[in-house]
N, C-alpha and C. Protein backbone atom coordinates (compact mmCIF):
# COMPACT_ATOMS: atom_id res chain seq x y z
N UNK A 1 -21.45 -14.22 21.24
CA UNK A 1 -20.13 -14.69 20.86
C UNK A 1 -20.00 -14.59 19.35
N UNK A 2 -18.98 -14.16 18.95
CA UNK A 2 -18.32 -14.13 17.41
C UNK A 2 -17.44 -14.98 16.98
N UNK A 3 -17.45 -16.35 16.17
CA UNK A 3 -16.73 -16.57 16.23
C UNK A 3 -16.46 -16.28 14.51
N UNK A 4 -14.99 -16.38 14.19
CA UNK A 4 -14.60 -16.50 12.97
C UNK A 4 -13.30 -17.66 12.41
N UNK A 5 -13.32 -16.98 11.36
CA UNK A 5 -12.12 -17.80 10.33
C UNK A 5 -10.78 -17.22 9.80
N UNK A 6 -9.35 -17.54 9.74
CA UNK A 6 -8.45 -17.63 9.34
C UNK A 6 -8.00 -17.35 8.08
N UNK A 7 -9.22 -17.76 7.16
CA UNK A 7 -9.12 -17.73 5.73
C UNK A 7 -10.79 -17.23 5.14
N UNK A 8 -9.93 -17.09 3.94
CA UNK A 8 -11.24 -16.59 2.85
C UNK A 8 -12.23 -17.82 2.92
N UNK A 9 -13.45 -17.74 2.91
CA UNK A 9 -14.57 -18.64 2.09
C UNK A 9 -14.10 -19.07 0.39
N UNK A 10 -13.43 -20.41 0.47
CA UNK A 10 -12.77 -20.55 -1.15
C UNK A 10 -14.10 -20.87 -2.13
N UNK A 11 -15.29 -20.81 -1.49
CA UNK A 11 -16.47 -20.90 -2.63
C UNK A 11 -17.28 -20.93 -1.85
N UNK A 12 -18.90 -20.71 -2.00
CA UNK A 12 -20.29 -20.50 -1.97
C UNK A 12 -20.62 -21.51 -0.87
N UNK A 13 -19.76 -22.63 -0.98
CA UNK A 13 -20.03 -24.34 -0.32
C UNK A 13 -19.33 -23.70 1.17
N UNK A 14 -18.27 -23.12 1.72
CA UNK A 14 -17.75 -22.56 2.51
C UNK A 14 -18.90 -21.85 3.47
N UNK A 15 -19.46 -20.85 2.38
CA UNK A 15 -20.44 -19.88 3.17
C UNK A 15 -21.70 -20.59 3.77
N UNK A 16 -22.11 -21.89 3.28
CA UNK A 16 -22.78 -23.15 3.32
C UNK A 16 -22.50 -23.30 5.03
N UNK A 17 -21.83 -24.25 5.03
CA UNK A 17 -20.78 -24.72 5.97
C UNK A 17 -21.03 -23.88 7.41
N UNK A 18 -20.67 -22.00 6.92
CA UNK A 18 -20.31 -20.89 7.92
C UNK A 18 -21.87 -21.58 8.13
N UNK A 19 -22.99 -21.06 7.76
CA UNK A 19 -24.19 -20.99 7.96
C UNK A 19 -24.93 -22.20 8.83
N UNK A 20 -24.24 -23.49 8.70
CA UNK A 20 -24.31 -24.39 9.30
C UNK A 20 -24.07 -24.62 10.25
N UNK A 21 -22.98 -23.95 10.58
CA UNK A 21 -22.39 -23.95 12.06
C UNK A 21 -22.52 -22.72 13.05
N UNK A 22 -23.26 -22.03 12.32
CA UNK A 22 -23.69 -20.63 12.87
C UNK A 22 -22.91 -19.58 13.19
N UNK A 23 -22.42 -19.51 12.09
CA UNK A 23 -21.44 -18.22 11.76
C UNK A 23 -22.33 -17.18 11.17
N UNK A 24 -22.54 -15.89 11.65
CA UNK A 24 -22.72 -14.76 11.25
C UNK A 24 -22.15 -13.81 10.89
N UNK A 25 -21.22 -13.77 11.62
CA UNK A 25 -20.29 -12.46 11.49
C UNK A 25 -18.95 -12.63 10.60
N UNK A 26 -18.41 -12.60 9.13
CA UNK A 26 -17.52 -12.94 8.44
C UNK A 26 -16.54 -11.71 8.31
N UNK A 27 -15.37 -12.05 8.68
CA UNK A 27 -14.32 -11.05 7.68
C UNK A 27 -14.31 -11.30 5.95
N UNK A 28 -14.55 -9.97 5.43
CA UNK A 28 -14.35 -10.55 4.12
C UNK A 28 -13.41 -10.05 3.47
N UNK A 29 -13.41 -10.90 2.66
CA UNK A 29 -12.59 -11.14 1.24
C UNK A 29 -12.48 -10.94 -0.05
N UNK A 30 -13.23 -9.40 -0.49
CA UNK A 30 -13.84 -9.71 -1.98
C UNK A 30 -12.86 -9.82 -2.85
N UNK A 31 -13.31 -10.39 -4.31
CA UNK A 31 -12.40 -10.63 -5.12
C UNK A 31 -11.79 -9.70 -5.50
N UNK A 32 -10.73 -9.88 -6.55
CA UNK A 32 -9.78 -8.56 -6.55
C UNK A 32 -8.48 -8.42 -5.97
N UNK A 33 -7.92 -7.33 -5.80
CA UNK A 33 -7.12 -6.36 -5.36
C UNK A 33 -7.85 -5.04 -4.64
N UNK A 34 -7.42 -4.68 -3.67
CA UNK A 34 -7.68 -3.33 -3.29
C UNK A 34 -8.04 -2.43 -3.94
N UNK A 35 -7.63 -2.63 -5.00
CA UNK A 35 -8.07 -1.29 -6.30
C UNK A 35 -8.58 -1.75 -6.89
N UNK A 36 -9.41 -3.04 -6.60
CA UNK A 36 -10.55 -3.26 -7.38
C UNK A 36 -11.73 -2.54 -6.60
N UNK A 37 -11.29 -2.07 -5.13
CA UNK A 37 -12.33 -2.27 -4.26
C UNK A 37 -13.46 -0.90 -4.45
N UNK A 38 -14.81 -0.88 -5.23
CA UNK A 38 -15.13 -0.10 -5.31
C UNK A 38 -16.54 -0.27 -4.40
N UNK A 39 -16.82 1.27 -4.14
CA UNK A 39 -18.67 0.95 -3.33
C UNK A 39 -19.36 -0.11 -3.69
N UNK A 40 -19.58 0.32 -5.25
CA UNK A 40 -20.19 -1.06 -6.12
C UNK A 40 -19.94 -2.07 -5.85
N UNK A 41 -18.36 -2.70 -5.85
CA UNK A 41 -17.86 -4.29 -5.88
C UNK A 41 -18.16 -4.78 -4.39
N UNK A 42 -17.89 -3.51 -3.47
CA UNK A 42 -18.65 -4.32 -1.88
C UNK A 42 -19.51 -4.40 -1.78
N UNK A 43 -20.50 -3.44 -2.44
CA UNK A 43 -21.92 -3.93 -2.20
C UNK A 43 -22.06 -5.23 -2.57
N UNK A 44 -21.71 -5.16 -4.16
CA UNK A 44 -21.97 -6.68 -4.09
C UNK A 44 -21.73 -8.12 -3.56
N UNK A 45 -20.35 -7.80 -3.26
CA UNK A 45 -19.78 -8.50 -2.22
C UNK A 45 -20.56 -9.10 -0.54
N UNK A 46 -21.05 -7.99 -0.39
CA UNK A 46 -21.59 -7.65 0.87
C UNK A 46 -23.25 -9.00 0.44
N UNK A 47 -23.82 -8.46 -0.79
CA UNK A 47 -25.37 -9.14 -1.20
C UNK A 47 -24.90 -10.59 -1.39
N UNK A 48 -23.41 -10.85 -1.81
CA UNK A 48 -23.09 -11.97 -2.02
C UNK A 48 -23.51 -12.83 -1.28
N UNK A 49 -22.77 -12.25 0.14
CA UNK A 49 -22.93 -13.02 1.13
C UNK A 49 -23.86 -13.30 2.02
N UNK A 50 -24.86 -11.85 1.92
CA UNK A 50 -26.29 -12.60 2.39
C UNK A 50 -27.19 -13.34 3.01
N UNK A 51 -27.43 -14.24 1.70
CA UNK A 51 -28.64 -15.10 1.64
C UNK A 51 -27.57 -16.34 2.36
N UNK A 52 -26.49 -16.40 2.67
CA UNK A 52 -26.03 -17.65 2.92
C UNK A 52 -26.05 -17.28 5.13
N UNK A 53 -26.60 -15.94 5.15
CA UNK A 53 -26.80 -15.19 6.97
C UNK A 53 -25.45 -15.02 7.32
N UNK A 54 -24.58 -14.62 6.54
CA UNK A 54 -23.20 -14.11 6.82
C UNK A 54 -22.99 -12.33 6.93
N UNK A 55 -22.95 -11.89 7.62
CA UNK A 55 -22.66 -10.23 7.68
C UNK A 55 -21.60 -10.13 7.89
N UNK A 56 -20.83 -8.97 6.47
CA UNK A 56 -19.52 -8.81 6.51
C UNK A 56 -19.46 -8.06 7.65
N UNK A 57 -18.20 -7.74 8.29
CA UNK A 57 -18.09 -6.87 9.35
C UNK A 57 -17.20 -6.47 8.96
N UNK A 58 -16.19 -6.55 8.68
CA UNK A 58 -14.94 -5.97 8.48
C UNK A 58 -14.20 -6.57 7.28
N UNK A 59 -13.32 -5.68 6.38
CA UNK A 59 -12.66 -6.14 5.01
C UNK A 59 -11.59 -6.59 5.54
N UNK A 60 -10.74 -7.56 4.99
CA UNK A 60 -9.23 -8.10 5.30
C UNK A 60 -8.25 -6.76 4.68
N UNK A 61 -7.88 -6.08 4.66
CA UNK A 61 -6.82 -5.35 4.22
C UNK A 61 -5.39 -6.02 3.95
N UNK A 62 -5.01 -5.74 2.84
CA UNK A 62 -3.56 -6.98 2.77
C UNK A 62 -2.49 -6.29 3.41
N UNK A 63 -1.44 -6.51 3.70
CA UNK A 63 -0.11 -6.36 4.68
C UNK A 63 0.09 -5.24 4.07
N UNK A 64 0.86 -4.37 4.90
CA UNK A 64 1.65 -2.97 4.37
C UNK A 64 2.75 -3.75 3.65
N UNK A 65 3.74 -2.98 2.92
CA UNK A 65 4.94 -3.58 2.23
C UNK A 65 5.56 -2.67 3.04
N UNK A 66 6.91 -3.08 2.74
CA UNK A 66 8.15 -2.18 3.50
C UNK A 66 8.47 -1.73 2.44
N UNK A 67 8.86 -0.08 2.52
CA UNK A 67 9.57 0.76 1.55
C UNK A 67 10.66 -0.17 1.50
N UNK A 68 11.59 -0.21 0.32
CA UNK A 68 13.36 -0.57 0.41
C UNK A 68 13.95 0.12 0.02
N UNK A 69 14.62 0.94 0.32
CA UNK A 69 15.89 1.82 0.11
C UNK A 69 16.97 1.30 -0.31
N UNK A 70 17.40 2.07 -1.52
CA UNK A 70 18.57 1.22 -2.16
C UNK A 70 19.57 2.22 -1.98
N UNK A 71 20.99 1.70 -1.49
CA UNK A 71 22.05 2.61 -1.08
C UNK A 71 23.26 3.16 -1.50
């Protein structure tokens, strides 16, 4: 069973918590913007999370925007 969360881990104490209750499997959240998102910044992202027995599985991607056409 997988279970997960709704929201980002808002600090280290969060990933605490996941680990406590036996969460493994996290959507993540790295800091940033999308165009921050480099190999580098997930890796680290990824080592972040770690030692606390959280494995990212999948990135949150933020919402598409709607084109607006002006008329």
């Amino acid at each position: 069973m997988h279970l997960g969360t709704q929201f980002s881990p808002r600090s280290d104490e969060d990933l605490r918590v996941f680990a406590q209750l036996g969460i493994e499997h996290i959507c993540g959240y790295p800091p940033g913007t999308q165009k921050d998102w480099t190999a580098e910044n997930l890796t680290r992202y990824r080592e972040h999370t770690e030692p606390y027995g959280a494995t990212v599985d999948v990135v949150a991607l933020p919402p598409a925007r709607k084109s607006v056409v002006e008329g």
